[in-house]
PDB file of N, CA and C in Angstrom:
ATOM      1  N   UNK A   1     -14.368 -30.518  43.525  1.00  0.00           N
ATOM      2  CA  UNK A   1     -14.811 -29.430  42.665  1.00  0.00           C
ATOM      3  C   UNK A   1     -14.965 -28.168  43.513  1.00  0.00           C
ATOM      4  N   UNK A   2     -14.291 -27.027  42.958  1.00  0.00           N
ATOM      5  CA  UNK A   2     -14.536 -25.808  43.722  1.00  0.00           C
ATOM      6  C   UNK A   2     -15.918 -25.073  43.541  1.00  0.00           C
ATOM      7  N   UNK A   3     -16.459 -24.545  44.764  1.00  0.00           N
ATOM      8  CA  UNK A   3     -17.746 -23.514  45.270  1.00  0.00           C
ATOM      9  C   UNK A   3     -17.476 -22.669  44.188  1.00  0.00           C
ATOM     10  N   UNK A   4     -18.478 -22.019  43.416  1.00  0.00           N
ATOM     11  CA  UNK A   4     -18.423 -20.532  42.991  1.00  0.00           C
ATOM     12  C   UNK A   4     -18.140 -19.417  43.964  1.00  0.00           C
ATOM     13  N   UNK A   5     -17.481 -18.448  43.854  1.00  0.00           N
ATOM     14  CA  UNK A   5     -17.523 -17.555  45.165  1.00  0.00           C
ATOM     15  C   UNK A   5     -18.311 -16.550  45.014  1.00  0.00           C
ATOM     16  N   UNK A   6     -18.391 -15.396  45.429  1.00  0.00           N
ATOM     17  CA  UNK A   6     -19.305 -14.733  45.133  1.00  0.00           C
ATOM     18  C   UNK A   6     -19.046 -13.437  44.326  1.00  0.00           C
ATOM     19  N   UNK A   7     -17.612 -13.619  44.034  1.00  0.00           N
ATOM     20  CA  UNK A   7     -17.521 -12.529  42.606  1.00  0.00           C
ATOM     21  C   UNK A   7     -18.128 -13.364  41.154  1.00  0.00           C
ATOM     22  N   UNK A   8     -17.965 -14.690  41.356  1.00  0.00           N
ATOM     23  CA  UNK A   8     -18.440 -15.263  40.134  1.00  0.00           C
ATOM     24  C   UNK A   8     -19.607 -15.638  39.963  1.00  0.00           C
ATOM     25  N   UNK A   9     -20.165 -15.278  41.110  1.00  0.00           N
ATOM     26  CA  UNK A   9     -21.644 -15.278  41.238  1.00  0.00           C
ATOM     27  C   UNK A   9     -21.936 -13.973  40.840  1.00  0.00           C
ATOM     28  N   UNK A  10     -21.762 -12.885  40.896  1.00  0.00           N
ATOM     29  CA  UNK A  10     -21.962 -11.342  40.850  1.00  0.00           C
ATOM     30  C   UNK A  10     -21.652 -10.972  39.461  1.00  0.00           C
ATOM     31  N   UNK A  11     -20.329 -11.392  38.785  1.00  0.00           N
ATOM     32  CA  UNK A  11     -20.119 -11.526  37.698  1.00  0.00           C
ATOM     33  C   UNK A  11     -21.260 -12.524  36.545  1.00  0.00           C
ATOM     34  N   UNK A  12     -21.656 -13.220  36.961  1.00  0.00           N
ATOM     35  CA  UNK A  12     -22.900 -14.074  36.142  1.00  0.00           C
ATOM     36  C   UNK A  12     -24.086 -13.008  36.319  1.00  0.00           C
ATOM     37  N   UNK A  13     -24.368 -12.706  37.615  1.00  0.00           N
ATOM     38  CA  UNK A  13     -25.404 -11.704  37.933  1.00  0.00           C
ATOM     39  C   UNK A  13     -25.306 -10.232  36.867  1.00  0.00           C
ATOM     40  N   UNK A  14     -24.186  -9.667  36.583  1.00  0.00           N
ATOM     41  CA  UNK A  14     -24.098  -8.352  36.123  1.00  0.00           C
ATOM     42  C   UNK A  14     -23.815  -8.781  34.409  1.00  0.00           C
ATOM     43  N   UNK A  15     -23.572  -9.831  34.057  1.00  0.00           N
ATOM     44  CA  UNK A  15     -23.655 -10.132  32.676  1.00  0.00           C
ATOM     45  C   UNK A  15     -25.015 -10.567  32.153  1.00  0.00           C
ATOM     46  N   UNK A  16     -26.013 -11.243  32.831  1.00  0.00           N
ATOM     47  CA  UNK A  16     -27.491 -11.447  32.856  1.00  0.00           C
ATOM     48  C   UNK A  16     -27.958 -10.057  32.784  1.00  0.00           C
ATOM     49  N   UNK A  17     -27.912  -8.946  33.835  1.00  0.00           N
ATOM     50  CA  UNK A  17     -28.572  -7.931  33.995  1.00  0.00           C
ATOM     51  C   UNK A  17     -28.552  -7.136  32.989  1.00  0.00           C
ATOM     52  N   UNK A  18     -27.035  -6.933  32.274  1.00  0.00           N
ATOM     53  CA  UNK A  18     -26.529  -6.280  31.077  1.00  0.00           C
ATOM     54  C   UNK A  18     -27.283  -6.862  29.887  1.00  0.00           C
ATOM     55  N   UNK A  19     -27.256  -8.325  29.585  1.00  0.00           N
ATOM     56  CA  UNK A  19     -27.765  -8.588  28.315  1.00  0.00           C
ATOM     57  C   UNK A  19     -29.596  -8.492  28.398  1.00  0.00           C
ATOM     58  N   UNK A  20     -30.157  -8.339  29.523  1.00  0.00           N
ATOM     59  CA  UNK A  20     -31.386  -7.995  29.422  1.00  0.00           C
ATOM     60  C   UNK A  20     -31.557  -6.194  28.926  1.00  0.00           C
ATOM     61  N   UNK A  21     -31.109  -5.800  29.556  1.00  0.00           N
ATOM     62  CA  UNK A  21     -30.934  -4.216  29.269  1.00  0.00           C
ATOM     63  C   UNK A  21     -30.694  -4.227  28.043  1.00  0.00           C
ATOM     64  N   UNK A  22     -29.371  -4.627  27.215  1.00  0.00           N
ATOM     65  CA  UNK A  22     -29.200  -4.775  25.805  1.00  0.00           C
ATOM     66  C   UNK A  22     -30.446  -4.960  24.883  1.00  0.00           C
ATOM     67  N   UNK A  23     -31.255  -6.226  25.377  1.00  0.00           N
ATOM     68  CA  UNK A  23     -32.157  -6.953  24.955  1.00  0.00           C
ATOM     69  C   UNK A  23     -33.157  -6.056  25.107  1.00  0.00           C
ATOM     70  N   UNK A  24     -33.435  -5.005  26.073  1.00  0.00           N
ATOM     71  CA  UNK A  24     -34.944  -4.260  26.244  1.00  0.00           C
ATOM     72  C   UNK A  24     -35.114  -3.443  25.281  1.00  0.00           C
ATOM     73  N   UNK A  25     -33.709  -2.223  25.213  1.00  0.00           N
ATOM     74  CA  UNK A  25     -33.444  -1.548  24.470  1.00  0.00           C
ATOM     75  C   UNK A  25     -33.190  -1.650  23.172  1.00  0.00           C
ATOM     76  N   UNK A  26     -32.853  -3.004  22.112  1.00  0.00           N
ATOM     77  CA  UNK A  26     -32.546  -3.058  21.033  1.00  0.00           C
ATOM     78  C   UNK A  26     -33.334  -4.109  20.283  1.00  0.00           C
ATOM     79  N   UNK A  27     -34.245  -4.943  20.851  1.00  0.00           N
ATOM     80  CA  UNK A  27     -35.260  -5.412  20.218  1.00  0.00           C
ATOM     81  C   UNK A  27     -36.717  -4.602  20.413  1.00  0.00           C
ATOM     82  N   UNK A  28     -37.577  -4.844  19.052  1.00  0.00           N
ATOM     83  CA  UNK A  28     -38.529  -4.252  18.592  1.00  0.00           C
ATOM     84  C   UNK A  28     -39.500  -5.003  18.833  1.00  0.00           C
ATOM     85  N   UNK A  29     -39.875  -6.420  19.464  1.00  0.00           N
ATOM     86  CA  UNK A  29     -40.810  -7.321  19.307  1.00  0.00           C
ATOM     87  C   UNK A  29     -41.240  -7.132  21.026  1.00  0.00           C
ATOM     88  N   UNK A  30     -42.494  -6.980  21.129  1.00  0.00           N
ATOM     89  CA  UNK A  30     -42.763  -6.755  22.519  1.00  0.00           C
ATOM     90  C   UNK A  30     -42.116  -8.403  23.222  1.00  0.00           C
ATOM     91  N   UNK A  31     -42.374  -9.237  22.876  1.00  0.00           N
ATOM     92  CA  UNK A  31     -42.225 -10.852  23.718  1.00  0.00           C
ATOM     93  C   UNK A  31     -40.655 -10.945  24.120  1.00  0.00           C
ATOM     94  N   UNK A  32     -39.981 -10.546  23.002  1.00  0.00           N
ATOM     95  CA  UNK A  32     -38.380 -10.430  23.145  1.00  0.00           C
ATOM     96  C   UNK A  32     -38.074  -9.396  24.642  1.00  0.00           C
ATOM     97  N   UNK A  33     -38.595  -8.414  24.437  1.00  0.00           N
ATOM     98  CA  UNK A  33     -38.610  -7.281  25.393  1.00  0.00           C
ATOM     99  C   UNK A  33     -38.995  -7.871  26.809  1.00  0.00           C
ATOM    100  N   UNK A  34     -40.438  -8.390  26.626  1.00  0.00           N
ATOM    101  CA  UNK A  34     -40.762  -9.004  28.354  1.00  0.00           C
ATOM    102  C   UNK A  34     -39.758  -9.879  28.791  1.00  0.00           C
ATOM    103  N   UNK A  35     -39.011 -10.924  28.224  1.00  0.00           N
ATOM    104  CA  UNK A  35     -37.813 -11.963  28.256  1.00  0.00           C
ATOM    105  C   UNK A  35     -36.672 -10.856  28.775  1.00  0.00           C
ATOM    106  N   UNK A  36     -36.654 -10.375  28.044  1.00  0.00           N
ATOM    107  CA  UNK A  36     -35.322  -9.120  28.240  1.00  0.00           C
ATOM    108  C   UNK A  36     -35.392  -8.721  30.317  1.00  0.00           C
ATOM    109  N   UNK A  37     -36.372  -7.962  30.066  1.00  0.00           N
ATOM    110  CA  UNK A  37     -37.245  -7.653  31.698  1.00  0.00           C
ATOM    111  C   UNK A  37     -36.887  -8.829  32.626  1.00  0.00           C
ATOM    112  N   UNK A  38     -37.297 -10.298  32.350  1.00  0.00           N
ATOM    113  CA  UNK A  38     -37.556 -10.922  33.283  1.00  0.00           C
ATOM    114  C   UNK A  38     -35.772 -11.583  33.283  1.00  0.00           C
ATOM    115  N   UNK A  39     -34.915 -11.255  32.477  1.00  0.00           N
ATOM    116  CA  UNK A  39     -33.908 -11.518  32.595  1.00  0.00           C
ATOM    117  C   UNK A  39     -33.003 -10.600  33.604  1.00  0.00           C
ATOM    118  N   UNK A  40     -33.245  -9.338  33.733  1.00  0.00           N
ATOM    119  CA  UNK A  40     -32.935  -8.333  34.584  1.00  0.00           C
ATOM    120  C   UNK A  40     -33.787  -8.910  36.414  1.00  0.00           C
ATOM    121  N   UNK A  41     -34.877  -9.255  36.049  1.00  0.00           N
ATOM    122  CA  UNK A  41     -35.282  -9.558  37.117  1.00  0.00           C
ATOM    123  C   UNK A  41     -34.419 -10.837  38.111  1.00  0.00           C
ATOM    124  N   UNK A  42     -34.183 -11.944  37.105  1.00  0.00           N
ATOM    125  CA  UNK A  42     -33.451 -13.128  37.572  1.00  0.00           C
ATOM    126  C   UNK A  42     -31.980 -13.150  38.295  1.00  0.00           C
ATOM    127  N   UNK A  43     -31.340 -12.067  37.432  1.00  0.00           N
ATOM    128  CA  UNK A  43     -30.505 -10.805  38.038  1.00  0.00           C
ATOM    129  C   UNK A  43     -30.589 -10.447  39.229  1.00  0.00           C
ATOM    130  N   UNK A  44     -31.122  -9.553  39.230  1.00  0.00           N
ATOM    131  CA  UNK A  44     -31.512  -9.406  41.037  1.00  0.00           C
ATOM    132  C   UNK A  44     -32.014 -10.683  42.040  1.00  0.00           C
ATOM    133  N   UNK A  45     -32.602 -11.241  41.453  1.00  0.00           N
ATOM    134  CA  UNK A  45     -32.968 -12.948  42.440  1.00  0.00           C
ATOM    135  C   UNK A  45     -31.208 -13.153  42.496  1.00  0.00           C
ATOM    136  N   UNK A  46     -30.594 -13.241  41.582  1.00  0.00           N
ATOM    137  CA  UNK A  46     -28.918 -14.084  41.800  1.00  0.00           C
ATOM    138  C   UNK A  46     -28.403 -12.975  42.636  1.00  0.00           C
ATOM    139  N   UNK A  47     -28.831 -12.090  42.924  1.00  0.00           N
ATOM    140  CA  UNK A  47     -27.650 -10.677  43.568  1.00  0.00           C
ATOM    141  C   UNK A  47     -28.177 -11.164  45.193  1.00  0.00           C
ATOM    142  N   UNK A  48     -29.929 -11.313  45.399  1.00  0.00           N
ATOM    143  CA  UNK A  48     -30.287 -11.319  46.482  1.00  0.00           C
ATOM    144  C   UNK A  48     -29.765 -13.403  47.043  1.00  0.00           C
ATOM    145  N   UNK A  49     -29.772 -13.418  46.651  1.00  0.00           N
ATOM    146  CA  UNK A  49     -29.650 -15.052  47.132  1.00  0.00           C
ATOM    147  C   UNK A  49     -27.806 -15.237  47.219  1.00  0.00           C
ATOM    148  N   UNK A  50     -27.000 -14.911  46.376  1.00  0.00           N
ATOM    149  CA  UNK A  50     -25.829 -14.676  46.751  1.00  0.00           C
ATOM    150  C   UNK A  50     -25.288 -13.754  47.752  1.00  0.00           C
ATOM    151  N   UNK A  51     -25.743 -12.482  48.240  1.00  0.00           N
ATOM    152  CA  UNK A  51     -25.641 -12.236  49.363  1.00  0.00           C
ATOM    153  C   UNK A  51     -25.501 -12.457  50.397  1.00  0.00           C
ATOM    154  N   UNK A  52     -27.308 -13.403  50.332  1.00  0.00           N
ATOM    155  CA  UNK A  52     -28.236 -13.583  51.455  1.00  0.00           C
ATOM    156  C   UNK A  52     -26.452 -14.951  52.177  1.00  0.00           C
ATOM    157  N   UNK A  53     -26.126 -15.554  51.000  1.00  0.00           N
ATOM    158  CA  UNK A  53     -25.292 -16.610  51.407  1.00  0.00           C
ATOM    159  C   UNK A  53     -24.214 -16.722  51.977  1.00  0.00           C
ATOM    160  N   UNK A  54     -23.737 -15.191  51.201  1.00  0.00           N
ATOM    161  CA  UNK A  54     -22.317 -15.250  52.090  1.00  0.00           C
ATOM    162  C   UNK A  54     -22.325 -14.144  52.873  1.00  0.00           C
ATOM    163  N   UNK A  55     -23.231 -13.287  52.843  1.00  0.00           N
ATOM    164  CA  UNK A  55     -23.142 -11.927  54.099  1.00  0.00           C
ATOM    165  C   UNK A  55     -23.925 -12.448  55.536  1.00  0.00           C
ATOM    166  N   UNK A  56     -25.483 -13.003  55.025  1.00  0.00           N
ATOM    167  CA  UNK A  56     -25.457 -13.669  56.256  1.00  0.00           C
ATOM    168  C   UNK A  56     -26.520 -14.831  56.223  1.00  0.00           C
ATOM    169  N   UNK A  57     -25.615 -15.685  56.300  1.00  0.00           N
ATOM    170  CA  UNK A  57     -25.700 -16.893  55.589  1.00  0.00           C
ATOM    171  C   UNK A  57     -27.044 -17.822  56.730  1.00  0.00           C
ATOM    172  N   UNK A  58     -26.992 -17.318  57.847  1.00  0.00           N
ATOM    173  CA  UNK A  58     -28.467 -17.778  58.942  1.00  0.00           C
ATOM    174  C   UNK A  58     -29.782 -17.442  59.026  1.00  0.00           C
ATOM    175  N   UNK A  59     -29.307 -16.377  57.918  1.00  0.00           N
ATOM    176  CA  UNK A  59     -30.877 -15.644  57.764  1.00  0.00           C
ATOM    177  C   UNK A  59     -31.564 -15.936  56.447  1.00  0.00           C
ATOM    178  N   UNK A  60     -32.769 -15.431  56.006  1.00  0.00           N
ATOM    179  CA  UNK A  60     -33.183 -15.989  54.910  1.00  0.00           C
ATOM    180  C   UNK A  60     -34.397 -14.651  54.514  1.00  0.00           C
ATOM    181  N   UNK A  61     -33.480 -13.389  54.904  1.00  0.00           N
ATOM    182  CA  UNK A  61     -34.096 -12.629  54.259  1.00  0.00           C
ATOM    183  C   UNK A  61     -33.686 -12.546  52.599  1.00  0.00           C
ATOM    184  N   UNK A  62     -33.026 -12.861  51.593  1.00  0.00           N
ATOM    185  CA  UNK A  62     -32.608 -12.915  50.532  1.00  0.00           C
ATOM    186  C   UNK A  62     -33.896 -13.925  50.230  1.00  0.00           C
ATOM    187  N   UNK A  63     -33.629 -14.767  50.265  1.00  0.00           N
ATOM    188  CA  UNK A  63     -34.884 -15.658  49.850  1.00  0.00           C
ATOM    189  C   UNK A  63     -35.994 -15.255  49.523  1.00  0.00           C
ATOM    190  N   UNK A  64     -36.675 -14.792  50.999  1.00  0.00           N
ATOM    191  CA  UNK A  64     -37.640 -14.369  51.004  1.00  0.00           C
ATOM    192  C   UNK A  64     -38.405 -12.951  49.781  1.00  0.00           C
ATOM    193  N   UNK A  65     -37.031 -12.544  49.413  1.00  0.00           N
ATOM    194  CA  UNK A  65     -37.021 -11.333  48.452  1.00  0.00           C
ATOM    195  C   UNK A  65     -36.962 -11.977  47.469  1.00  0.00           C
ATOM    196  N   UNK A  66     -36.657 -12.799  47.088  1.00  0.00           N
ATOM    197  CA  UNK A  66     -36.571 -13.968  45.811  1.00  0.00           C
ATOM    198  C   UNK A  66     -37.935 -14.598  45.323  1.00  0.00           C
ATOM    199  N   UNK A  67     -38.134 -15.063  46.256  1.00  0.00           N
ATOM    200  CA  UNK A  67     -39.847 -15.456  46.202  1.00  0.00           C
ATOM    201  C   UNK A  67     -40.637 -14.907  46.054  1.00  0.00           C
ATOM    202  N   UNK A  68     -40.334 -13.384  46.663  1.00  0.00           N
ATOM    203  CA  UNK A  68     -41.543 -12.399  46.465  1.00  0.00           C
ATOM    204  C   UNK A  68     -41.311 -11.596  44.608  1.00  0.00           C
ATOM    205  N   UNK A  69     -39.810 -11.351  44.351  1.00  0.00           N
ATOM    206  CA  UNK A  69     -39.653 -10.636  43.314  1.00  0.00           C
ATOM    207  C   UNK A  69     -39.929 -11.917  42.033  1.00  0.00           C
ATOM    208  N   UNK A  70     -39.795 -13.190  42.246  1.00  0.00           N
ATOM    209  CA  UNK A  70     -40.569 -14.327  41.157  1.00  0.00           C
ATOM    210  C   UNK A  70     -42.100 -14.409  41.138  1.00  0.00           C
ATOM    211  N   UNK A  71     -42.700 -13.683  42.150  1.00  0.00           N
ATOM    212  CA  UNK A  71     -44.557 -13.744  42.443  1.00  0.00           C
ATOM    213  C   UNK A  71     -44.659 -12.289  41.789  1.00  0.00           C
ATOM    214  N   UNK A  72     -44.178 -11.417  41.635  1.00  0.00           N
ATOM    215  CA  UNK A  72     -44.101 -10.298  41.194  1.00  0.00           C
ATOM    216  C   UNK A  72     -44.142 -10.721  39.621  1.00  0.00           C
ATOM    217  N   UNK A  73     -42.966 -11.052  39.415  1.00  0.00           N
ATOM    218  CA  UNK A  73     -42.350 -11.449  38.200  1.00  0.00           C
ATOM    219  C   UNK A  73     -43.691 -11.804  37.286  1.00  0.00           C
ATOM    220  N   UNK A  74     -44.153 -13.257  37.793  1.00  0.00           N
ATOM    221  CA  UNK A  74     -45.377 -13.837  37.234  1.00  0.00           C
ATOM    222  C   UNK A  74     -46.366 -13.235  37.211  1.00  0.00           C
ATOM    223  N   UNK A  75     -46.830 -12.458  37.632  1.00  0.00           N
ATOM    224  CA  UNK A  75     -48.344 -11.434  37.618  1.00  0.00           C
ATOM    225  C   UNK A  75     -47.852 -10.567  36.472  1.00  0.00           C
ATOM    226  N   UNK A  76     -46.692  -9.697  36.296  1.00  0.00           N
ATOM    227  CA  UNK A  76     -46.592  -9.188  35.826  1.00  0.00           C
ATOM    228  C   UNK A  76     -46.234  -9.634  34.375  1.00  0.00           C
ATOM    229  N   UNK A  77     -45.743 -11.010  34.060  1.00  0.00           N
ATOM    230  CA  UNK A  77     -45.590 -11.847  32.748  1.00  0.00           C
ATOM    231  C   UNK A  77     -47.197 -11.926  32.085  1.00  0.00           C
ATOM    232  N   UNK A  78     -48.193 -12.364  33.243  1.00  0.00           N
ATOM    233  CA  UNK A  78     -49.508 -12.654  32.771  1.00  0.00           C
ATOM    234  C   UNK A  78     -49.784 -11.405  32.514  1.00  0.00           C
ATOM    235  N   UNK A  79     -49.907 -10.629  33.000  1.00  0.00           N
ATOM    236  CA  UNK A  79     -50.270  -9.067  32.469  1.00  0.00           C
ATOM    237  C   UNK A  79     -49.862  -8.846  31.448  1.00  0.00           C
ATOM    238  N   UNK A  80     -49.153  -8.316  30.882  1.00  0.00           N
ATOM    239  CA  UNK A  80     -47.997  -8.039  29.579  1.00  0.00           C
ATOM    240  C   UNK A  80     -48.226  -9.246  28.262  1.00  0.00           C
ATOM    241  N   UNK A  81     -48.768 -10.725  28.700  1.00  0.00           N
ATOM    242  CA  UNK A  81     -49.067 -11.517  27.980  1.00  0.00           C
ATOM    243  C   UNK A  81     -50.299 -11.268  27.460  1.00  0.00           C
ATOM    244  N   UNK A  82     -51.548 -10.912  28.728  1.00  0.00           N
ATOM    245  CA  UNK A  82     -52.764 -10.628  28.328  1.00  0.00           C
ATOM    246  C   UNK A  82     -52.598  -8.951  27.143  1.00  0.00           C
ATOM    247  N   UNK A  83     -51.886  -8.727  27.519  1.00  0.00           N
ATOM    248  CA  UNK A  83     -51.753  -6.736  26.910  1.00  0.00           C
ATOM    249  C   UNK A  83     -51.202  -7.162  25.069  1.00  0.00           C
ATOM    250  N   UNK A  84     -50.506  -7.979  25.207  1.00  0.00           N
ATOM    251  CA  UNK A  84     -49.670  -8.226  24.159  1.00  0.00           C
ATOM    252  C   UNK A  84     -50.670  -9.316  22.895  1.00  0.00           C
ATOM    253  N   UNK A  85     -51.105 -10.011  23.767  1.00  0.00           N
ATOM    254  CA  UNK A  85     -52.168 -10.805  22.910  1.00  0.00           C
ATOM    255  C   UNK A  85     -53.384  -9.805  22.259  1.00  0.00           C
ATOM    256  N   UNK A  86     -53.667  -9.171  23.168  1.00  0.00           N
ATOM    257  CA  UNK A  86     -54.834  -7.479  22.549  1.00  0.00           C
ATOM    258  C   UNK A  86     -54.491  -7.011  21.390  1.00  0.00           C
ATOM    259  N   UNK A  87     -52.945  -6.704  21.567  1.00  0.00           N
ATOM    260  CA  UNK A  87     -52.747  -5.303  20.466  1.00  0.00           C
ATOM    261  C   UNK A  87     -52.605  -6.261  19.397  1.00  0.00           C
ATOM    262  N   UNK A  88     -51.924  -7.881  19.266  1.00  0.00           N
ATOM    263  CA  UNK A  88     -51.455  -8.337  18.254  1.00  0.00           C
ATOM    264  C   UNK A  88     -53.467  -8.888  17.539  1.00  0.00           C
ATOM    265  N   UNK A  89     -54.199  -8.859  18.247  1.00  0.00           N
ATOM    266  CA  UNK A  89     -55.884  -9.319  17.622  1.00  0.00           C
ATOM    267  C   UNK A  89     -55.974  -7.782  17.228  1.00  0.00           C
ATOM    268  N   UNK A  90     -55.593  -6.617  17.465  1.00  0.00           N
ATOM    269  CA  UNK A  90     -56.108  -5.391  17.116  1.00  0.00           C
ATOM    270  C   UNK A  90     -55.262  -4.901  16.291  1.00  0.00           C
ATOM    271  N   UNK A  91     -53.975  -5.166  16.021  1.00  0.00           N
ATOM    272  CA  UNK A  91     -53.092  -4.463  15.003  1.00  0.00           C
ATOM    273  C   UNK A  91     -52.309  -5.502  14.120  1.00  0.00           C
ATOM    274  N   UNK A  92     -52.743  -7.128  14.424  1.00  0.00           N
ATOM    275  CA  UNK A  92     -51.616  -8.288  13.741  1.00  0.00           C
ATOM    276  C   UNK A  92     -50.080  -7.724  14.151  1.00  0.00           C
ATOM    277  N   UNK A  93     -50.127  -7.803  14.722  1.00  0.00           N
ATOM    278  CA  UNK A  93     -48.559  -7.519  14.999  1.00  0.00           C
ATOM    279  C   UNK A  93     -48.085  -6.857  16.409  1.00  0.00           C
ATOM    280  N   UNK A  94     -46.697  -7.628  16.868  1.00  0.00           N
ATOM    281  CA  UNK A  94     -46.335  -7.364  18.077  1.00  0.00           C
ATOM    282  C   UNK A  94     -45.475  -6.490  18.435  1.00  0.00           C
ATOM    283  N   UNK A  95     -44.864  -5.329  17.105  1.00  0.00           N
ATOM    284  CA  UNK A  95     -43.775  -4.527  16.976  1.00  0.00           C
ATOM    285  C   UNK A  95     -44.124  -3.614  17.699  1.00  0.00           C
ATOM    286  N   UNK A  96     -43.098  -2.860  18.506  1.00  0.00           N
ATOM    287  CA  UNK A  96     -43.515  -2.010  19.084  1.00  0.00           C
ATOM    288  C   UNK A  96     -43.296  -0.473  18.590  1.00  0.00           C
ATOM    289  N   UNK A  97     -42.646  -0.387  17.249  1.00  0.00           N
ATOM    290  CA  UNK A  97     -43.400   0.539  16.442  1.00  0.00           C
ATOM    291  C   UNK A  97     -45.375   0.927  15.877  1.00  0.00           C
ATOM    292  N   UNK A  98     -45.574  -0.756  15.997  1.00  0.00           N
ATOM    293  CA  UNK A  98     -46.937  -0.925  15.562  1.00  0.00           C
ATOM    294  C   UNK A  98     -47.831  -0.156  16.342  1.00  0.00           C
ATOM    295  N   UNK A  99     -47.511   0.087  17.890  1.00  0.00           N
ATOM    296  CA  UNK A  99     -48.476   0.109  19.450  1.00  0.00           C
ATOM    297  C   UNK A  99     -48.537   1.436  19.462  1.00  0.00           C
ATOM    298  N   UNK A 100     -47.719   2.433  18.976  1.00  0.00           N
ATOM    299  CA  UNK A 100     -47.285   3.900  18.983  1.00  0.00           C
ATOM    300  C   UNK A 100     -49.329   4.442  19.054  1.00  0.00           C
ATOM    301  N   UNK A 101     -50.059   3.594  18.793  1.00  0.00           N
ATOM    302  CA  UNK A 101     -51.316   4.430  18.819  1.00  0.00           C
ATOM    303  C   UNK A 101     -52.043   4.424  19.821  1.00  0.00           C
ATOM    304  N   UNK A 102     -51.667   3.354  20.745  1.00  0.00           N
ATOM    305  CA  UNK A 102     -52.108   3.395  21.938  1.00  0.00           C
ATOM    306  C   UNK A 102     -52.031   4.228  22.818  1.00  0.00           C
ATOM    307  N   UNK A 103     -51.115   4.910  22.901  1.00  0.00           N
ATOM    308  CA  UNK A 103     -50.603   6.040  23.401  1.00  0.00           C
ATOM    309  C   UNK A 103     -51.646   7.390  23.986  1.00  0.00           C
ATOM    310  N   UNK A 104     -52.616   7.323  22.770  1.00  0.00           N
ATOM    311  CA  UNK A 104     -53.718   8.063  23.023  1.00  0.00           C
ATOM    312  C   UNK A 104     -55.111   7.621  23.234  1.00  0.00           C
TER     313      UNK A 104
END
C-alpha cells in the first residue's frame, strides 16, 4: 500500500481548512460555528505535523506545535461552551442573530 505524500496530505489539509471557513461564515448556530473553528484548527495540526515529517523529519518541532495548538484548542472549546450555554439560559436560543444584544 502506498504512503500519502505530502501534496495529499496538504490537499486534505486545505479542503478541511476551506470547509471550516465555509462552515464559520454560513451557519447561524453558534455550536455549528465553534466545530467550523476547530475544524480550521485541525487544519493547521495536519499542515504542522506533515511538514514536521517530510521537511525535517528528526525534529519534533511540528508536534510540539500540535500539542500546544490542541491545549489551546480545548480551553478555548470550554470557553465558548461555557459563553454559549449563558446566552442560550438568557435568550433560549443559540442563533447568532439572537446574541446581537450583547454587543452592548
Amino acid at each position: 500500500m502506498m504512503e500519502p505524500g505530502l501534496y495529499h496530505i496538504l490537499f486534505i489539509s486545505t479542503a478541511l481548512f476551506f470547509i471550516g471557513v465555509y462552515g464559520f461564515f454560513t451557519r447561524r448556530n453558534l455550536v455549528t460555528m465553534l466545530m467550523s473553528i476547530e475544524l480550521v484548527l485541525n487544519s493547521v495540526n495536519l499542515n504542522f505535523i506533515a511538514f514536521n515529517k517530510y521537511l525535517w523529519p528528526n525534529r519534533l518541532d511540528g508536534v510540539f506545535f500540535t500539542i500546544f495548538i490542541i491545549a489551546i484548542a480545548a480551553a478555548e472549546a470550554a470557553t465558548a461552551i461555557a459563553i454559549i450555554i449563558n446566552l442560550y439560559r438568557s435568550h433560549r436560543s443559540i442563533d447568532v442573530e439572537n446574541a446581537e444584544e450583547m454587543k452592548y
